[in-house]
N, C-alpha and C. Protein backbone atom coordinates (compact mmCIF):
# COMPACT_ATOMS: atom_id res chain seq x y z
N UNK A 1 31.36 28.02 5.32
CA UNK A 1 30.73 26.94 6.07
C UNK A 1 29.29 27.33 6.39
N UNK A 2 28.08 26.69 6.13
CA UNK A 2 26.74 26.76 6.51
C UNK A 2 26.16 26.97 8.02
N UNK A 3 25.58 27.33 8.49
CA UNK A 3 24.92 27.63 9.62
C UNK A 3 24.45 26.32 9.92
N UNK A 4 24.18 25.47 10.88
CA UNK A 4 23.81 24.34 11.60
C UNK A 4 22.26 24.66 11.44
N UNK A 5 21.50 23.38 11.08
CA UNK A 5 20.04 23.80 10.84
C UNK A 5 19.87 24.76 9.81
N UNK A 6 20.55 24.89 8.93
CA UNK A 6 20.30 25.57 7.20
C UNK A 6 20.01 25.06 6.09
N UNK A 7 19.23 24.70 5.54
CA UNK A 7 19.35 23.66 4.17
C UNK A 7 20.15 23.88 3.46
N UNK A 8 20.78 22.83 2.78
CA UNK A 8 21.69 23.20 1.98
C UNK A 8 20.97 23.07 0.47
N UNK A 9 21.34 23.89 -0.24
CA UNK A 9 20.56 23.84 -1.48
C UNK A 9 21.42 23.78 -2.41
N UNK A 10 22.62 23.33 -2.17
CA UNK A 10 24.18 23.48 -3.19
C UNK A 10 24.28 21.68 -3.83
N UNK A 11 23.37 21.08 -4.15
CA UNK A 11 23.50 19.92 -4.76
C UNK A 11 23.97 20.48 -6.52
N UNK A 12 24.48 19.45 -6.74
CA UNK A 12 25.67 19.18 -8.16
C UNK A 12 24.56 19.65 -8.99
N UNK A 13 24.69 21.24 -9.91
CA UNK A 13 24.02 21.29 -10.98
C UNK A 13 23.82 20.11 -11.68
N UNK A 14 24.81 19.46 -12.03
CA UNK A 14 24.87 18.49 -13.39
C UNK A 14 23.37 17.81 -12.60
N UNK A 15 22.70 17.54 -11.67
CA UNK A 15 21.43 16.72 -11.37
C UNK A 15 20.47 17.52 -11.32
N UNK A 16 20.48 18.90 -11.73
CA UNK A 16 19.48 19.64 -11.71
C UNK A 16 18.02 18.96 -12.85
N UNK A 17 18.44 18.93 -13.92
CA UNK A 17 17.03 18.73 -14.88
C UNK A 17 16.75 17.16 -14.44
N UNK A 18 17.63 16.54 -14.12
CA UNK A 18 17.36 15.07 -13.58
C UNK A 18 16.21 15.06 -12.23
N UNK A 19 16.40 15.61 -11.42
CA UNK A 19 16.04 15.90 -10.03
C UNK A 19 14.54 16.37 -10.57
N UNK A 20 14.40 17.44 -11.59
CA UNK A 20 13.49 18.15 -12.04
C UNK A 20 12.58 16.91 -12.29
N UNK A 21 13.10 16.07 -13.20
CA UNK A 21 12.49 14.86 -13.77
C UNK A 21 11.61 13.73 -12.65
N UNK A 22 12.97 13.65 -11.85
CA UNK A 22 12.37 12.94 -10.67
C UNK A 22 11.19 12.83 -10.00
N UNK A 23 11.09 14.35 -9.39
CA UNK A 23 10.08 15.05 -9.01
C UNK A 23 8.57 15.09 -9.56
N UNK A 24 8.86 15.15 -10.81
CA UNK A 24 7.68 15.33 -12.09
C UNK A 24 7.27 13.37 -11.66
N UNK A 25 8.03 12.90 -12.08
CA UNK A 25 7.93 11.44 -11.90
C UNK A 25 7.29 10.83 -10.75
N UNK A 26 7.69 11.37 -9.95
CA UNK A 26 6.62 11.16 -8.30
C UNK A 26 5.63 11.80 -8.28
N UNK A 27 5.33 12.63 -8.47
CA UNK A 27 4.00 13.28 -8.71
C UNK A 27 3.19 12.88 -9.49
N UNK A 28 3.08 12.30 -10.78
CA UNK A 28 2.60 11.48 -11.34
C UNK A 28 2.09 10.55 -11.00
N UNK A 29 3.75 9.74 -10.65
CA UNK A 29 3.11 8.10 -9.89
C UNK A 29 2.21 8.06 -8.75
N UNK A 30 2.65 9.04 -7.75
CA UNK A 30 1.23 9.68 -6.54
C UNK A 30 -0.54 9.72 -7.23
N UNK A 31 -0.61 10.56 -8.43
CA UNK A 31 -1.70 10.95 -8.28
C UNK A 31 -2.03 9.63 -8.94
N UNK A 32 -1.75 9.07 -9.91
CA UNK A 32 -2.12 7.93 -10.73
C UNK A 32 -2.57 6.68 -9.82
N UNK A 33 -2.24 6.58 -8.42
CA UNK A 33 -2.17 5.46 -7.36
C UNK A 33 -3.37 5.77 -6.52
N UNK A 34 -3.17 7.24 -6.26
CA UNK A 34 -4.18 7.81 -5.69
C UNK A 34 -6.18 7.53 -6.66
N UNK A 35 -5.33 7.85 -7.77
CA UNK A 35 -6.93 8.22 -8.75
C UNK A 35 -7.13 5.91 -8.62
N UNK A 36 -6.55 5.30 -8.77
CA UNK A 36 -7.10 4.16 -8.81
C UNK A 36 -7.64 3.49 -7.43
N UNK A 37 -7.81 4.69 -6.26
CA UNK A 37 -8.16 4.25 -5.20
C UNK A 37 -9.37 4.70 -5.58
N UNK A 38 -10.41 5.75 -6.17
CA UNK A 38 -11.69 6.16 -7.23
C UNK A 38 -12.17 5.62 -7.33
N UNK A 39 -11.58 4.33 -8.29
CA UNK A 39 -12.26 3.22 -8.80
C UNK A 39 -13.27 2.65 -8.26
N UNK A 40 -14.23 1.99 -9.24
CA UNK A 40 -15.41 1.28 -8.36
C UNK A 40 -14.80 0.01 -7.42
N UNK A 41 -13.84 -0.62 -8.24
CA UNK A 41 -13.40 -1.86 -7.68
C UNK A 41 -12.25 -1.79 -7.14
N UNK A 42 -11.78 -0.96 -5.92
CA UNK A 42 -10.48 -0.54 -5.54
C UNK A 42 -9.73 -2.06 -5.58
N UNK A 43 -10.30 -3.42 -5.00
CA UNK A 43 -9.36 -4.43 -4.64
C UNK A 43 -8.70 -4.84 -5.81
N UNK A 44 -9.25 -4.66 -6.99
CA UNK A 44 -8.74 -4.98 -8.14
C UNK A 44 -7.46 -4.31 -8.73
N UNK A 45 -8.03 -2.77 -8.04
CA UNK A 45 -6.78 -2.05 -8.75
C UNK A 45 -6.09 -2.06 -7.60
N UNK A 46 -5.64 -2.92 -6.33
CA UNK A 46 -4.86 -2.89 -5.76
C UNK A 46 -3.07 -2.99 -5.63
N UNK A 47 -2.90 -3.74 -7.17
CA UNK A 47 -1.76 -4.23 -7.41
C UNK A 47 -1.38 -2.81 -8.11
N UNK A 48 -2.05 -1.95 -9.29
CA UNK A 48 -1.94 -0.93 -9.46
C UNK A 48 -1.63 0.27 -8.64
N UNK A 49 -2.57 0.11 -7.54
CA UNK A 49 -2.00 0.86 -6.37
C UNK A 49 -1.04 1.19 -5.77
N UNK A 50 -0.34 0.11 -5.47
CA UNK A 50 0.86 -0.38 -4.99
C UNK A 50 2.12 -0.14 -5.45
N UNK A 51 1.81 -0.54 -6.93
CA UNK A 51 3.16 -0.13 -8.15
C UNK A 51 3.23 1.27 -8.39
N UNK A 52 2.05 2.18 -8.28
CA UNK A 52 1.94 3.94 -8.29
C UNK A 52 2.68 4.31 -7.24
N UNK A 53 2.46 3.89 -5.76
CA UNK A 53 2.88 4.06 -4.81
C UNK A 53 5.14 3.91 -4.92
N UNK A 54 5.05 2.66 -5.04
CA UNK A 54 6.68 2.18 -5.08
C UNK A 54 7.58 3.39 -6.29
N UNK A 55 6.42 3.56 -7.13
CA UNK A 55 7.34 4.32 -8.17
C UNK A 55 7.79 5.55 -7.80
N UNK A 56 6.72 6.29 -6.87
CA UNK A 56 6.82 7.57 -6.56
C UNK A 56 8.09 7.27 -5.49
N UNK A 57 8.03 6.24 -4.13
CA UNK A 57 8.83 6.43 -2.99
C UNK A 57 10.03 6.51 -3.82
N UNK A 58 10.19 5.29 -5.09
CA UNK A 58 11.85 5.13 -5.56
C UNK A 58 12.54 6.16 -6.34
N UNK A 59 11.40 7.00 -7.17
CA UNK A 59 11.56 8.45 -7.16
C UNK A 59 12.07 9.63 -6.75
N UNK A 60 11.51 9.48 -5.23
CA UNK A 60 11.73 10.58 -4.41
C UNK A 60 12.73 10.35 -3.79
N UNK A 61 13.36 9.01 -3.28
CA UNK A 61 14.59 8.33 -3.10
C UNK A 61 15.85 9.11 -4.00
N UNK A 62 15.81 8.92 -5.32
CA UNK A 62 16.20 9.15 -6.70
C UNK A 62 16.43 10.92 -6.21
N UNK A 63 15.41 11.57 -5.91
CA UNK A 63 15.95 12.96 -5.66
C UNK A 63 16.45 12.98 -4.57
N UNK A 64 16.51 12.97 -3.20
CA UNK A 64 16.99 12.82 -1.88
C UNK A 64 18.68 12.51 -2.34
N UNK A 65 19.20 11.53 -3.36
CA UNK A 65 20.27 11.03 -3.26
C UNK A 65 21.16 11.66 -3.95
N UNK A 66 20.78 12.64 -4.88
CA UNK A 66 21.16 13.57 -6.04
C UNK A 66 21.48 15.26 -5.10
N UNK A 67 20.45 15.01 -4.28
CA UNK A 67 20.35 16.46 -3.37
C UNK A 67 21.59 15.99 -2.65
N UNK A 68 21.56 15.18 -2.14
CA UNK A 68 23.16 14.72 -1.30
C UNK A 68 23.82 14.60 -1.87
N UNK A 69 24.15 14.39 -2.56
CA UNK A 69 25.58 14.27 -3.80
C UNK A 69 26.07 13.01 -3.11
N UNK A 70 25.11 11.74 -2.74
CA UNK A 70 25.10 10.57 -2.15
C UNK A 70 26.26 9.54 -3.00
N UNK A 71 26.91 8.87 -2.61
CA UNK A 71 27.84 8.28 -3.19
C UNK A 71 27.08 6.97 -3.29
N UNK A 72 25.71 6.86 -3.43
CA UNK A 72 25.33 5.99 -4.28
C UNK A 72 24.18 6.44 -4.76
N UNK A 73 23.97 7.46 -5.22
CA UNK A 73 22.81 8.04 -6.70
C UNK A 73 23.13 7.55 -7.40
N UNK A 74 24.43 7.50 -8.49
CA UNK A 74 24.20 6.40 -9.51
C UNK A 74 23.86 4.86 -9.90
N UNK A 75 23.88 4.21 -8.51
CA UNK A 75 23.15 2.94 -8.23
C UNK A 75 21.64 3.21 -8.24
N UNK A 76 21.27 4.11 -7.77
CA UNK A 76 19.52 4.52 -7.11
C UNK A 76 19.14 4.54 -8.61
N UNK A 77 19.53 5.78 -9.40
CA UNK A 77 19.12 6.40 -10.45
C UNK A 77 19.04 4.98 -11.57
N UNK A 78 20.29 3.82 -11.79
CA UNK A 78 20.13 3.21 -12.75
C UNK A 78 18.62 2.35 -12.45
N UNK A 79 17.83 2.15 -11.12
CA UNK A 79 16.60 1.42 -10.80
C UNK A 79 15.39 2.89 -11.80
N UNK A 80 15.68 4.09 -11.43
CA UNK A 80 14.51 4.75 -11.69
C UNK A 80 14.58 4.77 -13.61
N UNK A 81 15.95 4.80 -13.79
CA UNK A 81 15.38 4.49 -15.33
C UNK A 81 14.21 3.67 -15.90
């Protein structure tokens, strides 16, 4: 049994390279949202913005639910495909 206030770091191998993926995937969508705030014409790339932004949160969602061995990651995960 774990210590109270310990992370647990025992999520389901089988989501390991997935999770890996995830991760890679939010980071991406972050900087890509981020770099179109650069732009000369930020209002334009606002819709761009936005969609960089959503991809990364549903992402990181996508890992959070895999780390829990959440009894609905495979609902989450079929959106991040």
């Amino acid at each position: 049994m774990k210590e109270v206030g310990t992370m647990n770091t025992d999520y389901p191998q089988k989501y390991a390279l997935c999770i890996t993926v995830c991760n890679d995937c939010a980071l991406a969508c972050n900087y890509y949202a981020a770099s179109f705030l650069l732009e000369d014409d930020t209002k334009m790339m606002a819709a761009c913005t936005s969609l960089g932004m959503d991809c990364e949160a549903i992402c990181q969602i996508a890992v959070a639910a895999m780390a829990r061995n959440s009894v609905h990651t495979k609902a989450v995960c079929i959106v991040v495909r």
